[in-house]
Protein backbone atom coordinates (compact mmCIF):
# COMPACT_ATOMS: atom_id res chain seq x y z
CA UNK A 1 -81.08 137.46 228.45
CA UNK A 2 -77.17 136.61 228.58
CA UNK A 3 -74.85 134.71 226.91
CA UNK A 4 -72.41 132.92 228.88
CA UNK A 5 -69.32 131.43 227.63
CA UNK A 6 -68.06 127.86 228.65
CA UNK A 7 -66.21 128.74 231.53
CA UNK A 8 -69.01 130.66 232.92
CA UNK A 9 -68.15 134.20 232.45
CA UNK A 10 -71.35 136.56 230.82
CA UNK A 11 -70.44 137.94 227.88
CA UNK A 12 -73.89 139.40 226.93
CA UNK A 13 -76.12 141.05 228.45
CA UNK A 14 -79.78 142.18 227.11
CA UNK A 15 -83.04 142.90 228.49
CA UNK A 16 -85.78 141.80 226.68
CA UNK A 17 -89.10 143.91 227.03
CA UNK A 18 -92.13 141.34 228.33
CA UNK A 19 -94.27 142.19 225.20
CA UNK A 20 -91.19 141.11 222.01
CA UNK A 21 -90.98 137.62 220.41
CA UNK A 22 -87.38 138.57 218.48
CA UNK A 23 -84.46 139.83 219.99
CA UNK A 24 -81.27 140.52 217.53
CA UNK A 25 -78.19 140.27 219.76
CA UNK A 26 -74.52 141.26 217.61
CA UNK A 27 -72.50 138.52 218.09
CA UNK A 28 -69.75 139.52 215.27
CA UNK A 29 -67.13 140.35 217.84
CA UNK A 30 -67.37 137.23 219.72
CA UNK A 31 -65.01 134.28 219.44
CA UNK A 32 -66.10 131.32 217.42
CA UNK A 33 -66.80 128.38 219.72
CA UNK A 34 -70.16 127.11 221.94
CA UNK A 35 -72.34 129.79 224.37
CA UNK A 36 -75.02 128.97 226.51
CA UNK A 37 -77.78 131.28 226.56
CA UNK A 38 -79.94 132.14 229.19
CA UNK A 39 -83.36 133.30 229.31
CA UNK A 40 -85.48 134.53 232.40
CA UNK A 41 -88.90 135.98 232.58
CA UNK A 42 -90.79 135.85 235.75
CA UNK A 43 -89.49 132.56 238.12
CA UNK A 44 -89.17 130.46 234.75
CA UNK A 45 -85.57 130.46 233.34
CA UNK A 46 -84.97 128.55 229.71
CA UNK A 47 -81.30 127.78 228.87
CA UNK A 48 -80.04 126.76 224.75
CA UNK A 49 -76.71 126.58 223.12
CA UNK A 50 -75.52 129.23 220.71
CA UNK A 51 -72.82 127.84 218.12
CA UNK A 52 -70.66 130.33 215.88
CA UNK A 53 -68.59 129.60 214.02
């Protein structure tokens, strides 16, 4: 998993084991404004928007 900021750079980075449904990620330090987040497992890769505010 990451979490990529606007401009591109990766602010986060996670694994997430194959098996877990939840993943908590600590975003408190971050900057308000828009991330994307990326998700890969296997060849599929889902992106969504993260908003904080």
């Amino acid at each position: 998993m990451e979490l990529i900021d606007l401009f591109g750079k990766i602010i986060v980075v996670e694994q997430i084991p194959p098996w877990s449904q939840l993943k908590n990620v600590d975003i408190s330090e971050l900057s308000s404004g828009i991330y994307i987040l990326k998700i890969r497992w296997g060849n599929n890769v889902v992106y969504g928007k993260v908003m904080k505010e």
